[in-house]
PDB file of N, CA and C in Angstrom:
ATOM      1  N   UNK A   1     238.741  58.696  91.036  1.00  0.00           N
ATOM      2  CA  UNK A   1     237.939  57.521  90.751  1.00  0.00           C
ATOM      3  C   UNK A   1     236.473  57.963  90.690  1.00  0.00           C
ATOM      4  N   UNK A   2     235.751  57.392  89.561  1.00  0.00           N
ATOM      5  CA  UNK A   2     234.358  57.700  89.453  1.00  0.00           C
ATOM      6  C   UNK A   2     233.782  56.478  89.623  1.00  0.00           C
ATOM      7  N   UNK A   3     232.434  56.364  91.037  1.00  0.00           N
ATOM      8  CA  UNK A   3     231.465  55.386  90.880  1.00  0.00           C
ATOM      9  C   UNK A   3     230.212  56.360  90.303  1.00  0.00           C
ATOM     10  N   UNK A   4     229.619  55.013  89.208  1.00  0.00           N
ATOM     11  CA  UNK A   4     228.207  55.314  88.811  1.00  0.00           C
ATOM     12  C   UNK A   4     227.157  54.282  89.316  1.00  0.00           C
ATOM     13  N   UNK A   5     226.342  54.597  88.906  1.00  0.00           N
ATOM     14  CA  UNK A   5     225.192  53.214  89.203  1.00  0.00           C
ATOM     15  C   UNK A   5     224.087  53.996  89.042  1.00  0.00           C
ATOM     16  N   UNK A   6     222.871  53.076  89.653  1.00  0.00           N
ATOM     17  CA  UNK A   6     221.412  53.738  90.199  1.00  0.00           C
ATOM     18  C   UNK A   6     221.456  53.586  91.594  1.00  0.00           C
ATOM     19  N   UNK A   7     220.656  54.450  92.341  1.00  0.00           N
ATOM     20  CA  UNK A   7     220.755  55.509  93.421  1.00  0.00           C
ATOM     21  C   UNK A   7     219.119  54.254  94.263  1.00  0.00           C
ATOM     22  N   UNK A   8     219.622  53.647  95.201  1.00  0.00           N
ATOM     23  CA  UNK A   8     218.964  52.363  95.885  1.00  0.00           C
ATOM     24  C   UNK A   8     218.423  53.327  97.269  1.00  0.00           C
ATOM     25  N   UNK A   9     219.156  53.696  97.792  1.00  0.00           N
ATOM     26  CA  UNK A   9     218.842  54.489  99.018  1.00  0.00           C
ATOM     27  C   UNK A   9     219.745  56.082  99.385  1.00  0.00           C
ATOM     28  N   UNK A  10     218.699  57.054  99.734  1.00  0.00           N
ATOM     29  CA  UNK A  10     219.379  58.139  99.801  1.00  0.00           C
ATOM     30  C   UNK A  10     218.638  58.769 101.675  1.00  0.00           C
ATOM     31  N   UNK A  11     219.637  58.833 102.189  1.00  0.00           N
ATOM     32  CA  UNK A  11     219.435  59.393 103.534  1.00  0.00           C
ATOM     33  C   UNK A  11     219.985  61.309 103.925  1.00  0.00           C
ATOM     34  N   UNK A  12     219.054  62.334 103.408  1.00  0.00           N
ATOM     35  CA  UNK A  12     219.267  63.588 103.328  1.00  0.00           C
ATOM     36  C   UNK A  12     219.755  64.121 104.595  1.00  0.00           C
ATOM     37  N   UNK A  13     220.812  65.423 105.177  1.00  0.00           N
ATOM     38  CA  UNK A  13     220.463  65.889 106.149  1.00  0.00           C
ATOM     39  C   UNK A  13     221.464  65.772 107.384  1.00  0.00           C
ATOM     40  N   UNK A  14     222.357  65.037 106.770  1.00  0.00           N
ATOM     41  CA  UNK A  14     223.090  64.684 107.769  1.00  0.00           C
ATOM     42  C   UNK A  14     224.460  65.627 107.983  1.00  0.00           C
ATOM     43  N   UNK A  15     225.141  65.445 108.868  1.00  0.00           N
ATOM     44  CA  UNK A  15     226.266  66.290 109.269  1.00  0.00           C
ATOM     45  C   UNK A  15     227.612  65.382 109.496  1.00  0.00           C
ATOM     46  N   UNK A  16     228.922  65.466 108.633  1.00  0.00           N
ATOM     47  CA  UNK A  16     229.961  64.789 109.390  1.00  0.00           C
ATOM     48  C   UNK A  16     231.268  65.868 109.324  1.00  0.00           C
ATOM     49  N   UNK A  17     232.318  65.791 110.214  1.00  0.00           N
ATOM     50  CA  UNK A  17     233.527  66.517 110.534  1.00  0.00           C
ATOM     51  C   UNK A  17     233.965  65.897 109.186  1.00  0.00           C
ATOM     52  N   UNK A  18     235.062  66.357 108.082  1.00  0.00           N
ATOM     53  CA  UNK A  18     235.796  66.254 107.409  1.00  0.00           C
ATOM     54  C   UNK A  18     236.643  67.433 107.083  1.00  0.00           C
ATOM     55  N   UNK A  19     237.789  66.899 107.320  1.00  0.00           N
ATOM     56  CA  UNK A  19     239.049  67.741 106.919  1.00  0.00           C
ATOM     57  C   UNK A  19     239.039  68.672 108.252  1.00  0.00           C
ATOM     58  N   UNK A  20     238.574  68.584 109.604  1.00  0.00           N
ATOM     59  CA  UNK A  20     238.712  69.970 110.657  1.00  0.00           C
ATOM     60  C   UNK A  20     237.065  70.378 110.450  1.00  0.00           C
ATOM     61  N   UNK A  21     236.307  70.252 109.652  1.00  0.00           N
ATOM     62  CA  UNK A  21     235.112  71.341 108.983  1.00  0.00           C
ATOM     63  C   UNK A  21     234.070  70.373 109.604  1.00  0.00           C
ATOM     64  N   UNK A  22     232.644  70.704 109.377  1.00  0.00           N
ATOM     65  CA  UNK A  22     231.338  70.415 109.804  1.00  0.00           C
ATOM     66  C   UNK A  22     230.934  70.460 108.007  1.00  0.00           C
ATOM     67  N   UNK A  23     230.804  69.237 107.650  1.00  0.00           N
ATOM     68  CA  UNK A  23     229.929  69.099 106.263  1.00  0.00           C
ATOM     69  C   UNK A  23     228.572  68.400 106.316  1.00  0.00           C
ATOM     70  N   UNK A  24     227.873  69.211 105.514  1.00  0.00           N
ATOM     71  CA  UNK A  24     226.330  68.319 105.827  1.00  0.00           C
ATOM     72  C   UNK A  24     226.933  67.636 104.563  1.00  0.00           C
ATOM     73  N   UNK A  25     226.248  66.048 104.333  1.00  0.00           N
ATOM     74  CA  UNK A  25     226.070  65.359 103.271  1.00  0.00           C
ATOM     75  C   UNK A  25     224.823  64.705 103.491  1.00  0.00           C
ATOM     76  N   UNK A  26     224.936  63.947 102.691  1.00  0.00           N
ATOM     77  CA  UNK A  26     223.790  62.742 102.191  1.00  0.00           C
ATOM     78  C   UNK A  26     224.051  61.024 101.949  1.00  0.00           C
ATOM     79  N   UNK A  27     223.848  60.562 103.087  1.00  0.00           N
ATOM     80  CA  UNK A  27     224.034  58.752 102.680  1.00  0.00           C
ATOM     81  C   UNK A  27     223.359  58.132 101.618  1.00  0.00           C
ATOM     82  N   UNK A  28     224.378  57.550 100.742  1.00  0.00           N
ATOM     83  CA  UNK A  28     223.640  57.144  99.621  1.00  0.00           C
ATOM     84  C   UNK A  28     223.954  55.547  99.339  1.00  0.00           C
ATOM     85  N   UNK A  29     223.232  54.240  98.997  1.00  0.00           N
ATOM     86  CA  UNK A  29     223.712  53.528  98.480  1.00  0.00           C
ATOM     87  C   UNK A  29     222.812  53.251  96.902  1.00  0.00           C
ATOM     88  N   UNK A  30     224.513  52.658  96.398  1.00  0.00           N
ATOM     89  CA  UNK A  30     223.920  52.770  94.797  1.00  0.00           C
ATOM     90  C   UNK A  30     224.454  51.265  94.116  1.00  0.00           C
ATOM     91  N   UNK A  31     223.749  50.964  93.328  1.00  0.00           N
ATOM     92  CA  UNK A  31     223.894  49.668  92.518  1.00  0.00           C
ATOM     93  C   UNK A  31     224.891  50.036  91.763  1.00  0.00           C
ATOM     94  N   UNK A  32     225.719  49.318  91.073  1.00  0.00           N
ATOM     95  CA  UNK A  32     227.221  49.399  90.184  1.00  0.00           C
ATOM     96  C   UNK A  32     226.436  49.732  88.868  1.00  0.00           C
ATOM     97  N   UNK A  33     226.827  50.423  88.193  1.00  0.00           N
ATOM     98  CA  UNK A  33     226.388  50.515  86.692  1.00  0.00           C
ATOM     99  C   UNK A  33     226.301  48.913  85.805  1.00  0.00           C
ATOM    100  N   UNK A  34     227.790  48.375  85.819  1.00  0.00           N
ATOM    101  CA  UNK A  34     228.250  47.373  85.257  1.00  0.00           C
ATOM    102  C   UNK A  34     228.016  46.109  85.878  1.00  0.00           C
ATOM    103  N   UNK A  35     228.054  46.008  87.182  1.00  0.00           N
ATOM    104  CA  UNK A  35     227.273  44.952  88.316  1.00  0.00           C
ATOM    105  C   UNK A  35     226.410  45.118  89.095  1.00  0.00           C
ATOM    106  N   UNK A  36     224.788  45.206  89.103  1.00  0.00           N
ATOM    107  CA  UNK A  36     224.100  45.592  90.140  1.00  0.00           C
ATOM    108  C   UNK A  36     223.901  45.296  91.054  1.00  0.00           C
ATOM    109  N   UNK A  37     224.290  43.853  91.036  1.00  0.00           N
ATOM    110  CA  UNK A  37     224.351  42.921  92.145  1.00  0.00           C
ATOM    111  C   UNK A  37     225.363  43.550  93.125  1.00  0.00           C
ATOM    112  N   UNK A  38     226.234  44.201  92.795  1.00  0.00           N
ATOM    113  CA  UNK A  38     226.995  45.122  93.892  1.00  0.00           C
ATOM    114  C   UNK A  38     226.912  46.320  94.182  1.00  0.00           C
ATOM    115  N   UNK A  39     226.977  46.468  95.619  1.00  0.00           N
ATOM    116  CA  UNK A  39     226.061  47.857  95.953  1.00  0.00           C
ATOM    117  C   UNK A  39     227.448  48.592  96.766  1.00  0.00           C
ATOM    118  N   UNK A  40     227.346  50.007  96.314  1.00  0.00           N
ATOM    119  CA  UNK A  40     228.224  51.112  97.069  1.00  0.00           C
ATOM    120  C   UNK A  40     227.870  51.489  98.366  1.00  0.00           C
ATOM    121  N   UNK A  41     227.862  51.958  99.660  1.00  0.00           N
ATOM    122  CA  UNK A  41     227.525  52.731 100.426  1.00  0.00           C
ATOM    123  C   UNK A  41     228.457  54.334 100.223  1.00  0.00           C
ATOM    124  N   UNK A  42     227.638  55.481 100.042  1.00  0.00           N
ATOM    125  CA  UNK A  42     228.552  56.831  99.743  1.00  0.00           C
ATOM    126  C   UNK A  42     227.551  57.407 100.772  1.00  0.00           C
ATOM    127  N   UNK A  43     228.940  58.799 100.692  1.00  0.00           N
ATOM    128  CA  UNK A  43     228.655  60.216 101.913  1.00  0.00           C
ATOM    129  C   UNK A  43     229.129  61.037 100.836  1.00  0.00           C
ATOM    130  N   UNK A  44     227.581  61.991  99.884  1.00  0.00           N
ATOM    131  CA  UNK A  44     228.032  63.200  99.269  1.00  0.00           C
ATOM    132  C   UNK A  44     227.981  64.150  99.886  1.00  0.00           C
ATOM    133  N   UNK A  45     229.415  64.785 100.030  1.00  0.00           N
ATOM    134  CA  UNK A  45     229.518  65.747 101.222  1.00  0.00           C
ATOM    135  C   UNK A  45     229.498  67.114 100.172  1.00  0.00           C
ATOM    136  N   UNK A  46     229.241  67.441 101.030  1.00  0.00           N
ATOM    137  CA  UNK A  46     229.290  69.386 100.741  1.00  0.00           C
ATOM    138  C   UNK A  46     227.388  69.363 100.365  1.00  0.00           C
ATOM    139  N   UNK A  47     226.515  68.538 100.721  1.00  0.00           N
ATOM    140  CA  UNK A  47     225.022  68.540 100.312  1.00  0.00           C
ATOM    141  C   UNK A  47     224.185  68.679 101.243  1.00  0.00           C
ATOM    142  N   UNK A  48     222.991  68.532 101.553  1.00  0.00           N
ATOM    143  CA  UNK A  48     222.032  68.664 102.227  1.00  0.00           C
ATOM    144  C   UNK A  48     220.903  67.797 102.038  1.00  0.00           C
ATOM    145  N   UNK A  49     221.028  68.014 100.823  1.00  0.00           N
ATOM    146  CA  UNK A  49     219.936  67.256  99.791  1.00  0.00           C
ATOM    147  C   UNK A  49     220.294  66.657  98.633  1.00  0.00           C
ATOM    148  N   UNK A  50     220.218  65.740  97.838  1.00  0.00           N
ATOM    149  CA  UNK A  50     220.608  65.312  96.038  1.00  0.00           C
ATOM    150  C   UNK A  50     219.028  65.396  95.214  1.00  0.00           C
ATOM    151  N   UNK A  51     219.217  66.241  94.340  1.00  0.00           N
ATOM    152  CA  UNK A  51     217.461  66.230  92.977  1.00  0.00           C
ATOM    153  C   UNK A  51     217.478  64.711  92.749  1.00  0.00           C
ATOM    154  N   UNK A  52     218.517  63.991  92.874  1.00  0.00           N
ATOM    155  CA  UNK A  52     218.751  62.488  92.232  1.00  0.00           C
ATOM    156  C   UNK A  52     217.476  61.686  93.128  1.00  0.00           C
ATOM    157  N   UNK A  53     216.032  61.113  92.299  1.00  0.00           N
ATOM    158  CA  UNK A  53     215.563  60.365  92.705  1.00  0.00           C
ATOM    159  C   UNK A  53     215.898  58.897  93.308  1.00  0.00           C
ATOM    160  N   UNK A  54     215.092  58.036  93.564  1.00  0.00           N
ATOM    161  CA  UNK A  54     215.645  56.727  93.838  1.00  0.00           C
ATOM    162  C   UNK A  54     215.264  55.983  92.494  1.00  0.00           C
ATOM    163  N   UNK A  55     216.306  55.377  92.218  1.00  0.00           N
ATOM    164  CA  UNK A  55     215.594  54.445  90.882  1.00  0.00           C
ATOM    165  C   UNK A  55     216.543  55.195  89.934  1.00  0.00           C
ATOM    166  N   UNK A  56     217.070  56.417  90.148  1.00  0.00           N
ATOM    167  CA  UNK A  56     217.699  57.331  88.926  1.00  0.00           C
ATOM    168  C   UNK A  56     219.060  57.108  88.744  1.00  0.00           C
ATOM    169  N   UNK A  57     219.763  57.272  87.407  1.00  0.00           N
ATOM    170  CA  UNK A  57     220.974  57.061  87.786  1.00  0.00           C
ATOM    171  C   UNK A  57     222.043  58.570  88.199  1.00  0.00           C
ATOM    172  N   UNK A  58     223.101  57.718  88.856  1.00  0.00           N
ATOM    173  CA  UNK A  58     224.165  58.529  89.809  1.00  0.00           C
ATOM    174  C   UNK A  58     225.553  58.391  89.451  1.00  0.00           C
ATOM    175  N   UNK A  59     226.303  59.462  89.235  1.00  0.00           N
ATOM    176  CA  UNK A  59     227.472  60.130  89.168  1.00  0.00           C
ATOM    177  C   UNK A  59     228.201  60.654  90.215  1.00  0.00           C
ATOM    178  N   UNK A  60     229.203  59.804  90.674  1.00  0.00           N
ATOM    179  CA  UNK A  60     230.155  60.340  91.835  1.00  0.00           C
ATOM    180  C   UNK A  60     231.569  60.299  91.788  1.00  0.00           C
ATOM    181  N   UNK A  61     232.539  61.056  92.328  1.00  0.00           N
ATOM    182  CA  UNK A  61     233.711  61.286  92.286  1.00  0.00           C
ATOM    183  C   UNK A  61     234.224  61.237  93.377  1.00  0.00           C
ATOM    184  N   UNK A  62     234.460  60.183  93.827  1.00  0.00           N
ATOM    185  CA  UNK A  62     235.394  59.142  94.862  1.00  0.00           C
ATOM    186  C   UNK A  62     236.509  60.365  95.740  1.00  0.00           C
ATOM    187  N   UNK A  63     236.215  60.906  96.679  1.00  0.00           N
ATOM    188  CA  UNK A  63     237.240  61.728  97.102  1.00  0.00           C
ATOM    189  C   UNK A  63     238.554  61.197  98.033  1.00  0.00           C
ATOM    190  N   UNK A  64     237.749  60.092  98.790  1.00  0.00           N
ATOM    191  CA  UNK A  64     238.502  59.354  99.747  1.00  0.00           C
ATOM    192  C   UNK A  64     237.534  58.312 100.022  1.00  0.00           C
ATOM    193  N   UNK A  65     238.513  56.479 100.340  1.00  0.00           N
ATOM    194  CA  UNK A  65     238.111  55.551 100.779  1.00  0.00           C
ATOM    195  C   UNK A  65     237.996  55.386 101.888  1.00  0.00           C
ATOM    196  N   UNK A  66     237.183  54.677 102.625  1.00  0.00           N
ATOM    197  CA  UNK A  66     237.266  54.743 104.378  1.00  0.00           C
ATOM    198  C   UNK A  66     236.986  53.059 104.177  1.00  0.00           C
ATOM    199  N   UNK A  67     237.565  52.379 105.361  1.00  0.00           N
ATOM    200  CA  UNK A  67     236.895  50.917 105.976  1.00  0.00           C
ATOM    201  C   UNK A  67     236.986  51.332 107.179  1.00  0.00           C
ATOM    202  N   UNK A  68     236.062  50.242 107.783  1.00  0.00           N
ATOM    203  CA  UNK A  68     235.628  50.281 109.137  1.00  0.00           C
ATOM    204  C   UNK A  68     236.060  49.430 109.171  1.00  0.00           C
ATOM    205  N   UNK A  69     236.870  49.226 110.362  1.00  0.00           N
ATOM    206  CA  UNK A  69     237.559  48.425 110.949  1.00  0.00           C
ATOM    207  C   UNK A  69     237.112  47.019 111.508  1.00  0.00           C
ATOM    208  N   UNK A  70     236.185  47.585 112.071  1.00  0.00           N
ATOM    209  CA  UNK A  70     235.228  46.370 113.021  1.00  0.00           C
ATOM    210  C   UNK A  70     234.410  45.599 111.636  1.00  0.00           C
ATOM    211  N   UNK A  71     233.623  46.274 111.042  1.00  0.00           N
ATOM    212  CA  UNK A  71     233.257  45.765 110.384  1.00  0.00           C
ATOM    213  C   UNK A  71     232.953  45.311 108.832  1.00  0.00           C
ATOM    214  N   UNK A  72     234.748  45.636 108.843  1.00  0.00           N
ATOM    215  CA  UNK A  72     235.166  45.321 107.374  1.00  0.00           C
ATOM    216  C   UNK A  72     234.596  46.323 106.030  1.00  0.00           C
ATOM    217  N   UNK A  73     233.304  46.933 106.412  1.00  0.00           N
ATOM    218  CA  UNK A  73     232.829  47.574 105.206  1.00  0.00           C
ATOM    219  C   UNK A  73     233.044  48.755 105.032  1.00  0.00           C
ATOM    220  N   UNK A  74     233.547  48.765 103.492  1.00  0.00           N
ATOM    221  CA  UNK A  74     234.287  49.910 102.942  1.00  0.00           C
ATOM    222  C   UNK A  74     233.264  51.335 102.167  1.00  0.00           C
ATOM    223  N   UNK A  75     233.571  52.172 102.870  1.00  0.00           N
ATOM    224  CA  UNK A  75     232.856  53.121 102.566  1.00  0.00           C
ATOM    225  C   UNK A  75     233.111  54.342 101.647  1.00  0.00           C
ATOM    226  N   UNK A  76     232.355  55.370 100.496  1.00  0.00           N
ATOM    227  CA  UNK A  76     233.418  56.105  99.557  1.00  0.00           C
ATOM    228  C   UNK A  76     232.971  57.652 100.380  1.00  0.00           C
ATOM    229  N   UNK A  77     233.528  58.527 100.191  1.00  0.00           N
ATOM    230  CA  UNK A  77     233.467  60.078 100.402  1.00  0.00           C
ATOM    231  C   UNK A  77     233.647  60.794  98.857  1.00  0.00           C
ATOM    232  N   UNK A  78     232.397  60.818  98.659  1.00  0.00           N
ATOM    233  CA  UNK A  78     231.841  61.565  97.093  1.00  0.00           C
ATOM    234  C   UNK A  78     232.325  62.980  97.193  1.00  0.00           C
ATOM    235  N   UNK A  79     231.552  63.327  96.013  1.00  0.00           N
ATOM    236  CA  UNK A  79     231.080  64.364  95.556  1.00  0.00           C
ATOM    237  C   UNK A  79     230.252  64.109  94.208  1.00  0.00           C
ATOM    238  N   UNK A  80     228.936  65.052  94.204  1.00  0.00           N
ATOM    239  CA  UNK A  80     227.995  64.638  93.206  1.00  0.00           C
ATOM    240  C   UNK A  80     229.346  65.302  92.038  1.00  0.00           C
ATOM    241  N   UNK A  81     228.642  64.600  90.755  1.00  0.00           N
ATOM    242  CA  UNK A  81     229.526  65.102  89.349  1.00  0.00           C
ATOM    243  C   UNK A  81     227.726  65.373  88.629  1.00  0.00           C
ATOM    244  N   UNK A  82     228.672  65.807  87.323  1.00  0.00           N
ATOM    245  CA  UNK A  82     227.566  65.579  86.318  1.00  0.00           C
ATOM    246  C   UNK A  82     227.675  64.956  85.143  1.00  0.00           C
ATOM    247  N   UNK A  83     226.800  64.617  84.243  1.00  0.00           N
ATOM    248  CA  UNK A  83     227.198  63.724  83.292  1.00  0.00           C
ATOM    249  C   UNK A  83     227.925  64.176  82.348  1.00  0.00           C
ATOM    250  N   UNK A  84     228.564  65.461  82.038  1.00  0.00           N
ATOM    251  CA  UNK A  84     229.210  66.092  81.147  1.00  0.00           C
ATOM    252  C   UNK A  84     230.837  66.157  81.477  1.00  0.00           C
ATOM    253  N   UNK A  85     231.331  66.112  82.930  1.00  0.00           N
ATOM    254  CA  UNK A  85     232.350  66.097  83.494  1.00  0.00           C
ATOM    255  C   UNK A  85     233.042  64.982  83.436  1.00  0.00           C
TER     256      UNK A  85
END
């Protein structure tokens, strides 16, 4: 599954366990391409950093869905793409 959109908030730097491993990613939320009024929350893992400004648009490849339990909101586990892929 691919989400696109524009790139609303990006939080660099971070670290989460996936798969057994220690991955740095990046919290990102992004406006829907097709609905902006709806917003993604993503974790591009395997990053540190994204060149992707705020305001710019974003390419991601949905690796796994997560919800939180408590509080209903559903979260994606990326990976950056590019626009040629």
């Amino acid at each position: 599954m691919i989400r696109e959109g524009i790139l609303l908030e990006k939080e660099p730097g971070l670290t989460t366990i996936f798969q057994g491993e220690e991955h740095p990613y990046v919290r990102c939320v992004i406006a829907d391409i097709h609905d902006p009024e709806r917003h993604f929350e993503c974790r591009v893992l395997d990053e540190s950093d994204i060149s992707i400004a705020i305001g710019e648009p974003i390419r991601l490849e949905v690796v796994r869905v997560v919800t939180e339990r408590r509080s209903g909101v559903v979260r994606f586990d990326c990976r950056l793409t590019h626009p040629s892929e």
